[in-house]
N, C-alpha and C. Protein backbone atom coordinates (compact mmCIF):
# COMPACT_ATOMS: atom_id res chain seq x y z
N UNK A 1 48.10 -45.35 -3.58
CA UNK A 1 47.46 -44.06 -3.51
C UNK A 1 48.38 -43.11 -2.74
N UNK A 2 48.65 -41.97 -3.42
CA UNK A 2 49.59 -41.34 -2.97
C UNK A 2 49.06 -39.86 -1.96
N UNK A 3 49.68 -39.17 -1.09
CA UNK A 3 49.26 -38.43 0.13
C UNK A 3 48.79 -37.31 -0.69
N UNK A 4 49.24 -36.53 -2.00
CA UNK A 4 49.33 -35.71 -2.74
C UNK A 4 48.33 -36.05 -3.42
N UNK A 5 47.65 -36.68 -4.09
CA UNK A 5 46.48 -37.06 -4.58
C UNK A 5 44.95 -36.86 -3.80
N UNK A 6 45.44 -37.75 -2.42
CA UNK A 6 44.01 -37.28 -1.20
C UNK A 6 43.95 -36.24 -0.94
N UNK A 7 45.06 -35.51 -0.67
CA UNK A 7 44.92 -33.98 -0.19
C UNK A 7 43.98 -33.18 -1.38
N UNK A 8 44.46 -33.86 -2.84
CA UNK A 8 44.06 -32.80 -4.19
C UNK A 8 42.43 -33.10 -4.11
N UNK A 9 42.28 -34.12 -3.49
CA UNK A 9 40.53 -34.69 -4.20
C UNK A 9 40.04 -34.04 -2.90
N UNK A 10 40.02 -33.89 -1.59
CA UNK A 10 39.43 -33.39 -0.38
C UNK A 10 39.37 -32.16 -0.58
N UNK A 11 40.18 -31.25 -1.19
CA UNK A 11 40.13 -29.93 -1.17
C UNK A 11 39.97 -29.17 -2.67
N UNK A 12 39.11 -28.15 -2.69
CA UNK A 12 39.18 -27.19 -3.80
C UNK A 12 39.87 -25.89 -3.91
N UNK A 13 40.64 -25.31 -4.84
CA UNK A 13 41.39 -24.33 -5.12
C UNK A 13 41.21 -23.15 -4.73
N UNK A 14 39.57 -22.99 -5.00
CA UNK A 14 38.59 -21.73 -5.98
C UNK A 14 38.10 -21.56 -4.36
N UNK A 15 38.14 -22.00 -3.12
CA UNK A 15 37.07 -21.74 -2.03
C UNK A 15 35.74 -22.26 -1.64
N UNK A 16 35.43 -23.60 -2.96
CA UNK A 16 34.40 -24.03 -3.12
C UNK A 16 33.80 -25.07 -1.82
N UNK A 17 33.17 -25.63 -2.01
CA UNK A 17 32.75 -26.71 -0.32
C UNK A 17 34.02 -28.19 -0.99
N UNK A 18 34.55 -28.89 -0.39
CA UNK A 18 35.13 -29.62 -0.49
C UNK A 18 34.73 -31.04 -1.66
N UNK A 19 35.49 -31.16 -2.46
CA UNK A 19 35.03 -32.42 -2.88
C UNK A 19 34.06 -33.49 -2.56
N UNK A 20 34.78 -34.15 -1.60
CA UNK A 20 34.26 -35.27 -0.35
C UNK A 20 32.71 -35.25 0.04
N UNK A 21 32.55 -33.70 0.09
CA UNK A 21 31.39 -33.03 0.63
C UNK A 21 30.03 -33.15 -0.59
N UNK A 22 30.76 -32.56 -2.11
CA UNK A 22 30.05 -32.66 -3.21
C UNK A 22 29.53 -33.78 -3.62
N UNK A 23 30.71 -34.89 -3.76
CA UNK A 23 30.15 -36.76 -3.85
C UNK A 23 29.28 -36.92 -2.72
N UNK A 24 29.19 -36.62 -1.01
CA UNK A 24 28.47 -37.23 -0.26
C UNK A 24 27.09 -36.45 -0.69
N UNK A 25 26.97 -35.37 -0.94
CA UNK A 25 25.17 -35.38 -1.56
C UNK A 25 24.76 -35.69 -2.30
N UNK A 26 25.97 -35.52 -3.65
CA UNK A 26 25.45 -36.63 -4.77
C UNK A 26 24.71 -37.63 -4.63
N UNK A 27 25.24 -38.64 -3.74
CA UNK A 27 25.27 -39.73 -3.69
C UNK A 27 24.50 -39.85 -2.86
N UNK A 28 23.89 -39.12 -1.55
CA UNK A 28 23.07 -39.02 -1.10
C UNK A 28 21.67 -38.90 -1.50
N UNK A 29 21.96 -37.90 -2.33
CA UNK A 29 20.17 -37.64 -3.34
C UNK A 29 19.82 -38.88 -3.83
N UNK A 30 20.70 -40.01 -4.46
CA UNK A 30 20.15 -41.52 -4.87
C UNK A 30 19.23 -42.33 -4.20
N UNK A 31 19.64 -42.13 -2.85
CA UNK A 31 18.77 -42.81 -1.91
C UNK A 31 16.98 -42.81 -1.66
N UNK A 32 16.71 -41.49 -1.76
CA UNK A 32 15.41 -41.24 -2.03
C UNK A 32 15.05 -41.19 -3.13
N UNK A 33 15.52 -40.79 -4.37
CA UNK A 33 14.80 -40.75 -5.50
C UNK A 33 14.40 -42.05 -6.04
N UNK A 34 15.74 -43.37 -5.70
CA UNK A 34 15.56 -44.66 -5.90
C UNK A 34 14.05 -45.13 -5.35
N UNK A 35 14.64 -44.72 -3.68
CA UNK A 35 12.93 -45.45 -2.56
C UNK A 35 12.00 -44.72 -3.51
N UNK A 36 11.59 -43.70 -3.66
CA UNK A 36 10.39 -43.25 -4.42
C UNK A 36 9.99 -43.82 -5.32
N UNK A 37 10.92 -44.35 -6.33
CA UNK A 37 10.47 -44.77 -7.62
C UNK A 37 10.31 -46.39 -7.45
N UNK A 38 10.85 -46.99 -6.31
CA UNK A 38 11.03 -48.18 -5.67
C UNK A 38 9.43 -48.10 -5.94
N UNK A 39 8.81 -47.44 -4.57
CA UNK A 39 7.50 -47.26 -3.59
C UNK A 39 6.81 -46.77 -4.73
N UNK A 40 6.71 -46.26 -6.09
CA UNK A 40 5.88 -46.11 -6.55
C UNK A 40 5.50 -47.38 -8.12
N UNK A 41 6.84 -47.88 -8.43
CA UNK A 41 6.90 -48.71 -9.41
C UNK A 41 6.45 -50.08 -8.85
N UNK A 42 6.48 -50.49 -7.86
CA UNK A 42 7.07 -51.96 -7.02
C UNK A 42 6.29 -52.06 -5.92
N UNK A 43 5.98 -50.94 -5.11
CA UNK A 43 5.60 -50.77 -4.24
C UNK A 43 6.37 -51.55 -2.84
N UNK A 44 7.32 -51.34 -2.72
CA UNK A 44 9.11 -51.43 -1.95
C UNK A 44 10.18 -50.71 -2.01
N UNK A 45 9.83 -49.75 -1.47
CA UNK A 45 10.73 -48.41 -1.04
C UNK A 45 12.44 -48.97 -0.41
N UNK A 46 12.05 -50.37 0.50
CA UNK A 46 13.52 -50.29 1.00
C UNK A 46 14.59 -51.17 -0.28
N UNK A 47 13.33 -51.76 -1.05
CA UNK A 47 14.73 -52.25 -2.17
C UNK A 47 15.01 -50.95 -3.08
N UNK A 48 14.32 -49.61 -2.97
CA UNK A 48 14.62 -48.71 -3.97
C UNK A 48 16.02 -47.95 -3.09
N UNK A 49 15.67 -48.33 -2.04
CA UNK A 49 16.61 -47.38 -1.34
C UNK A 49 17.90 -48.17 -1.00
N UNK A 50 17.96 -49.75 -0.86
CA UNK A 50 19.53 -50.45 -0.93
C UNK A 50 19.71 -50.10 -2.70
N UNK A 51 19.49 -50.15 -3.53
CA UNK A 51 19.50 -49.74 -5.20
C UNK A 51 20.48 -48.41 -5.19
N UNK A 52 19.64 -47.77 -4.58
CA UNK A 52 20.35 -46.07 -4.31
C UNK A 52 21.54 -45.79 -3.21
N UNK A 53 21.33 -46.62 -2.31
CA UNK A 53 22.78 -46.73 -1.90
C UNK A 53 24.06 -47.56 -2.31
N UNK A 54 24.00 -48.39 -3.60
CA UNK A 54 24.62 -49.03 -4.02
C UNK A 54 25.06 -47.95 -5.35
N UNK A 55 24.41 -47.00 -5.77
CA UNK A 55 24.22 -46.26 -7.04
C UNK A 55 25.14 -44.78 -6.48
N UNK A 56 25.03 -44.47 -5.36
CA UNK A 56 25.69 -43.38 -4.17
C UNK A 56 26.05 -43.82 -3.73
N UNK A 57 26.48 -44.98 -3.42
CA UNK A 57 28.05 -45.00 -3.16
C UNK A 57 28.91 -44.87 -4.01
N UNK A 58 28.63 -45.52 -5.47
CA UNK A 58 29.64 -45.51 -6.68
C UNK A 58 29.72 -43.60 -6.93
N UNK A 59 28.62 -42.82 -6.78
CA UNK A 59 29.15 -41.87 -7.18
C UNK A 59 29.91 -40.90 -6.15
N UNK A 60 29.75 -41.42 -4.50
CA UNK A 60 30.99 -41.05 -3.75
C UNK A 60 31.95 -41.39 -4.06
N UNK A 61 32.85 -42.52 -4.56
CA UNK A 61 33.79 -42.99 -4.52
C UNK A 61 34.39 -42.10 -6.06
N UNK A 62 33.59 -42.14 -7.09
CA UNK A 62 33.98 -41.59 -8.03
C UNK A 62 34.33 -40.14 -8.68
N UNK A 63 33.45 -39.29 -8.33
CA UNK A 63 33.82 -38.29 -8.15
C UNK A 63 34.21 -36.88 -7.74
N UNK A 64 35.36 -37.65 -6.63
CA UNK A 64 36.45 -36.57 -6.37
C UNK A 64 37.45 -37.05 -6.96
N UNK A 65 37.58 -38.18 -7.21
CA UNK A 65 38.55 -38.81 -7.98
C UNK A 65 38.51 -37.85 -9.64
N UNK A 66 37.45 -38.08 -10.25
CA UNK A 66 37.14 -37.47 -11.54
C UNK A 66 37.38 -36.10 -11.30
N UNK A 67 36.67 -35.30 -10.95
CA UNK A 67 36.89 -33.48 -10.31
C UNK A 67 38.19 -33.49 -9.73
N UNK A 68 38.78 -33.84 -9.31
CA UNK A 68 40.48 -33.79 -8.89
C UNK A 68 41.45 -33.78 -10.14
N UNK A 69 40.52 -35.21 -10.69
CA UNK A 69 41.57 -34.96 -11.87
C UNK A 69 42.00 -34.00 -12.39
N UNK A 70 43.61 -33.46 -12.77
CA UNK A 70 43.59 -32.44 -13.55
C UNK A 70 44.10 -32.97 -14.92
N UNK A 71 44.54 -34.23 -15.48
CA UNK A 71 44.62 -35.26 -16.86
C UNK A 71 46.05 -34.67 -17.31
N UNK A 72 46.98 -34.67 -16.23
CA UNK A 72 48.35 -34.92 -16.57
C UNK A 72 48.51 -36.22 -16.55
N UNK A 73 49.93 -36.47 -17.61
CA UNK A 73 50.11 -37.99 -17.65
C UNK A 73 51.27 -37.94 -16.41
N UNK A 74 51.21 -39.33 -16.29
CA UNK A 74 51.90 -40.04 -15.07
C UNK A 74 52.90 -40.13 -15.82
N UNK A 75 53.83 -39.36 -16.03
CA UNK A 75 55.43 -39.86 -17.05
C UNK A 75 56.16 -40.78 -16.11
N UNK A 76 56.41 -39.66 -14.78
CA UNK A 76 57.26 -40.67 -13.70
C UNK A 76 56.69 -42.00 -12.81
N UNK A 77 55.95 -42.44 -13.26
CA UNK A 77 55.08 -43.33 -12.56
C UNK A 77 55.97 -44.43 -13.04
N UNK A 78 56.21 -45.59 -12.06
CA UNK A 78 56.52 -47.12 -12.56
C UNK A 78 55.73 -48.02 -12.97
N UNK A 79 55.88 -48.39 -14.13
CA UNK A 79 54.61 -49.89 -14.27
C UNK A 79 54.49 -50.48 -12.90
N UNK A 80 53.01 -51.35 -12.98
CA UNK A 80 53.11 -51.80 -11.80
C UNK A 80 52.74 -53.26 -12.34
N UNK A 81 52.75 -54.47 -12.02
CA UNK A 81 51.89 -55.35 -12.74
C UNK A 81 51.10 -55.54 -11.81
N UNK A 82 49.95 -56.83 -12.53
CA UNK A 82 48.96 -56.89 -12.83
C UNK A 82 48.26 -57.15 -11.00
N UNK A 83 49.18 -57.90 -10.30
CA UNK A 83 48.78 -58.40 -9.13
C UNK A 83 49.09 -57.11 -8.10
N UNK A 84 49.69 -56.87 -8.67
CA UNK A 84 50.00 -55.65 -7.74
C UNK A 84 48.83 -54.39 -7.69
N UNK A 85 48.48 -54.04 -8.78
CA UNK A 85 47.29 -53.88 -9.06
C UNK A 85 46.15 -53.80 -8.27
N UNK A 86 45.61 -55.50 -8.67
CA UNK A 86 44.50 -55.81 -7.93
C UNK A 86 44.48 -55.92 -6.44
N UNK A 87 45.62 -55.74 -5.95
CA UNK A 87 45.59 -56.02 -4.15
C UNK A 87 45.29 -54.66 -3.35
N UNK A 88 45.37 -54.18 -3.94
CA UNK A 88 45.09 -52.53 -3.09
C UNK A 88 43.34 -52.06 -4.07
N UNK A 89 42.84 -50.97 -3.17
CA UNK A 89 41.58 -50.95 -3.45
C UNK A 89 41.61 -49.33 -4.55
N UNK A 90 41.54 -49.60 -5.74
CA UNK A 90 41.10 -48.59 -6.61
C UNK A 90 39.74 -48.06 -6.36
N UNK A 91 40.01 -46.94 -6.21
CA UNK A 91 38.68 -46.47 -5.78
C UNK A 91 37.64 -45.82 -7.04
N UNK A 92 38.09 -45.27 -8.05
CA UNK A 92 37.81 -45.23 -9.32
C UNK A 92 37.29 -46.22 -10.06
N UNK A 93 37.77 -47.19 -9.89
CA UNK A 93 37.05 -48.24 -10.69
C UNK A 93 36.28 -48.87 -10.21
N UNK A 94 36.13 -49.07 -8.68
CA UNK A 94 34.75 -49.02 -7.56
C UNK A 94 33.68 -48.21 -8.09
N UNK A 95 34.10 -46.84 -7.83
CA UNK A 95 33.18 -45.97 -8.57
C UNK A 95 32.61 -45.97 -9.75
N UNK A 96 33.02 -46.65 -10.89
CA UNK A 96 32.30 -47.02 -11.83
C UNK A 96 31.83 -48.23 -11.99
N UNK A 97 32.42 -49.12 -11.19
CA UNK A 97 31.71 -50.67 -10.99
C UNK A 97 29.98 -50.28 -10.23
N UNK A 98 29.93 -49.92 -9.08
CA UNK A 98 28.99 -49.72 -8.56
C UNK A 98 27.35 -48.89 -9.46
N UNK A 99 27.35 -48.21 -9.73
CA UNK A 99 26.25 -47.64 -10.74
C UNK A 99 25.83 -48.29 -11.47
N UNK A 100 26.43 -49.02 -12.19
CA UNK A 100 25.84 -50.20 -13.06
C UNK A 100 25.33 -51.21 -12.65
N UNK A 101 25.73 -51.43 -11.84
CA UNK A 101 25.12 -52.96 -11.19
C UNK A 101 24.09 -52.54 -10.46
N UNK A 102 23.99 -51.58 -10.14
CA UNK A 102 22.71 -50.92 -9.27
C UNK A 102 21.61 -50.77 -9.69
N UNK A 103 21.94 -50.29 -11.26
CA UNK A 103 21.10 -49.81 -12.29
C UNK A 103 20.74 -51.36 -13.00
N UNK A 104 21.22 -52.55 -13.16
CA UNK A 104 20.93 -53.71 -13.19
C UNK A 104 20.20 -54.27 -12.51
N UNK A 105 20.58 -54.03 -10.97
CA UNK A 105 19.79 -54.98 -10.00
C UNK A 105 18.02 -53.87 -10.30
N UNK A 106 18.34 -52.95 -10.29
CA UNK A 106 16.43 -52.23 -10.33
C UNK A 106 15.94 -52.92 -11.43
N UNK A 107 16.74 -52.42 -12.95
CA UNK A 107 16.15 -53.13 -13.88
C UNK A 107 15.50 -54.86 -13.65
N UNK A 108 16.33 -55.57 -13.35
CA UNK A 108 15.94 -56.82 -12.84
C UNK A 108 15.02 -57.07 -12.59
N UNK A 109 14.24 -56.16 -11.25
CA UNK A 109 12.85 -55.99 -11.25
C UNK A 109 11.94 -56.08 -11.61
N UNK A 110 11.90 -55.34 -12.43
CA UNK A 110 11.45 -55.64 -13.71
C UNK A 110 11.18 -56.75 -14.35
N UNK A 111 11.96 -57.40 -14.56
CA UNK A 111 11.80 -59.14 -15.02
C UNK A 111 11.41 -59.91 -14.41
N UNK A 112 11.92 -60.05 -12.97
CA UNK A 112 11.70 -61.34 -12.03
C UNK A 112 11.50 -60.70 -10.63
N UNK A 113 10.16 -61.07 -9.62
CA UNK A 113 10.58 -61.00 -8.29
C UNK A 113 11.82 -61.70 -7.18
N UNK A 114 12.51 -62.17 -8.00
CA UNK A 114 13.63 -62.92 -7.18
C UNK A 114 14.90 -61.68 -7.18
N UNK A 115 14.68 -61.45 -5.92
CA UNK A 115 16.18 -60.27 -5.22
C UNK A 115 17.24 -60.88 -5.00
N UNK A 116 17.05 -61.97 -4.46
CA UNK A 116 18.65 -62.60 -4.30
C UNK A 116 18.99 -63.12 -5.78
N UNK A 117 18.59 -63.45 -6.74
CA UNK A 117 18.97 -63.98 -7.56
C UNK A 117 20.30 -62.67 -8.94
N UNK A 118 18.88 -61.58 -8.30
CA UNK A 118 19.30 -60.52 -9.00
C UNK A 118 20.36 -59.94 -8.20
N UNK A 119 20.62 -59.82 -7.06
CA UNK A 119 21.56 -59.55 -6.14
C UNK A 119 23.10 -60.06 -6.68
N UNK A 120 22.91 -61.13 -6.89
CA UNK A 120 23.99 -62.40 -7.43
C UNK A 120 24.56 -62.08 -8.15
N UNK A 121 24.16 -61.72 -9.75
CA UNK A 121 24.36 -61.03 -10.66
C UNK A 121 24.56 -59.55 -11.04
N UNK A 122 24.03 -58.86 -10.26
CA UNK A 122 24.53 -57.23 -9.80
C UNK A 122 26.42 -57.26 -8.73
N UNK A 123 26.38 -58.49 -8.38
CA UNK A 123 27.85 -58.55 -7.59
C UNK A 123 28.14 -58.81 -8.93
N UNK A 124 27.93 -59.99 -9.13
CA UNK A 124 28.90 -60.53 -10.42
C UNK A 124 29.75 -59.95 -11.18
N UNK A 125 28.46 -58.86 -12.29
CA UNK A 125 28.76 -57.73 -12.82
C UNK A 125 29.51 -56.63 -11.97
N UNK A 126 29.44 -56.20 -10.99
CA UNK A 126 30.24 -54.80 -9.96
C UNK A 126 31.67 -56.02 -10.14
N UNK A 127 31.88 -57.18 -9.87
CA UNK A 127 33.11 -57.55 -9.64
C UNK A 127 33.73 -57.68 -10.95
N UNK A 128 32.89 -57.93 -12.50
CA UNK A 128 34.27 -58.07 -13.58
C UNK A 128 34.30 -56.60 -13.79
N UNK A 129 33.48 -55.65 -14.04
CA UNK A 129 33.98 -54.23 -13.91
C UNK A 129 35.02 -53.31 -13.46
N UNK A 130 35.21 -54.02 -11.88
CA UNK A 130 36.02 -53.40 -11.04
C UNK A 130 37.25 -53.83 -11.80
N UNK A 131 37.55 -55.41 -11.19
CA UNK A 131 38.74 -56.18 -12.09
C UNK A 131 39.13 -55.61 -13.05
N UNK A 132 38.17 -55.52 -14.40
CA UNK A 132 38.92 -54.59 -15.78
C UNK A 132 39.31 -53.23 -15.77
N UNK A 133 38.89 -52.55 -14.53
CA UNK A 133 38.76 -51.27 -14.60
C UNK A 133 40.00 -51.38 -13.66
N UNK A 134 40.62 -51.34 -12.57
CA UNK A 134 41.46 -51.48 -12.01
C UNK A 134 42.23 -51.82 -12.71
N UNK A 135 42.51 -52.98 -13.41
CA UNK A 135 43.85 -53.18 -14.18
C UNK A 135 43.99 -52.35 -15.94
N UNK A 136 42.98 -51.56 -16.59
CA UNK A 136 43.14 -50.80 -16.99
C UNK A 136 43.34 -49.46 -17.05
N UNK A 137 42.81 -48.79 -16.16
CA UNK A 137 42.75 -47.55 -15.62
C UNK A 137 44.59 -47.04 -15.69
N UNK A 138 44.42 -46.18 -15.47
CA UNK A 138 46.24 -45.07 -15.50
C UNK A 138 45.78 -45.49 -14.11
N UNK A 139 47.47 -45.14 -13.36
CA UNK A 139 48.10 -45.21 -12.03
C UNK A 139 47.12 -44.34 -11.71
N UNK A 140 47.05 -42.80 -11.81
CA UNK A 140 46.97 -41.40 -11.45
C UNK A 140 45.66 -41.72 -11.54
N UNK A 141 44.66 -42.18 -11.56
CA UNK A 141 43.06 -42.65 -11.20
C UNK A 141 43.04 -43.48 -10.16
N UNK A 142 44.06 -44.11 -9.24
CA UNK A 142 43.47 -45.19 -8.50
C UNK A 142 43.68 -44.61 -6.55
């Protein structure tokens, strides 16, 4: 992750409130709307609300990354392989790992009262996501 990249995603051009700032309410608003629908579907607000912080976090992580983007290609970029890759933390493909599995583990609910079980399988899923998404993703996303 390069210094020129963080600087681009923390800050806006136009005078606007900062990136950083935009993902943390995003991602903030998840938290309650989850507990609500938790506390009204389930009647367990704090599993609606770990749901929603698992759902806001993915969309902190994701987009300033996305809104930064401006979708030039990386011409000068070096391949990197595959291990090299996975050892540093893509934060983009965090960001899209996370929402889904979030949106899994609620659904789950639905099916079975067992949380840890569904827990298990909401990692599972967040971890082959990340994996494919990290090693597919362009350089200039991570």
């Amino acid at each position: 992750m390069n210094g020129s990249r963080d600087a681009q995603a923390s800050s806006v051009d136009d005078g606007g409130p900062p990136l950083q700032l935009i993902a943390l309410g995003t991602g903030a608003i998840d938290v309650p709307v989850f507990a609500y629908v938790s506390l009204t579907l389930f009647d367990d607000p704090v599993f609606g609300a770990f749901v929603g912080l698992v759902v806001g976090l993915g969309m902190y992580l994701l987009l300033p990354e996305i809104m930064a983007d401006d979708g030039a290609a990386d011409d000068e970029a070096t391949p990197t392989d595959v291990g090299t890759r996975l050892r540093g933390f893509h934060r983009t493909a965090a960001g899209l790992a996370l929402p889904p599995a979030g949106i899994m583990l609620f659904g789950w609910r639905f099916v079975s009262d067992s949380v840890l079980v569904g827990t298990l399988v909401a990692t599972l899923i967040a971890a082959v996501i990340y994996v494919s998404l990290a090693v597919l993703l362009p350089q200039r996303l991570a």
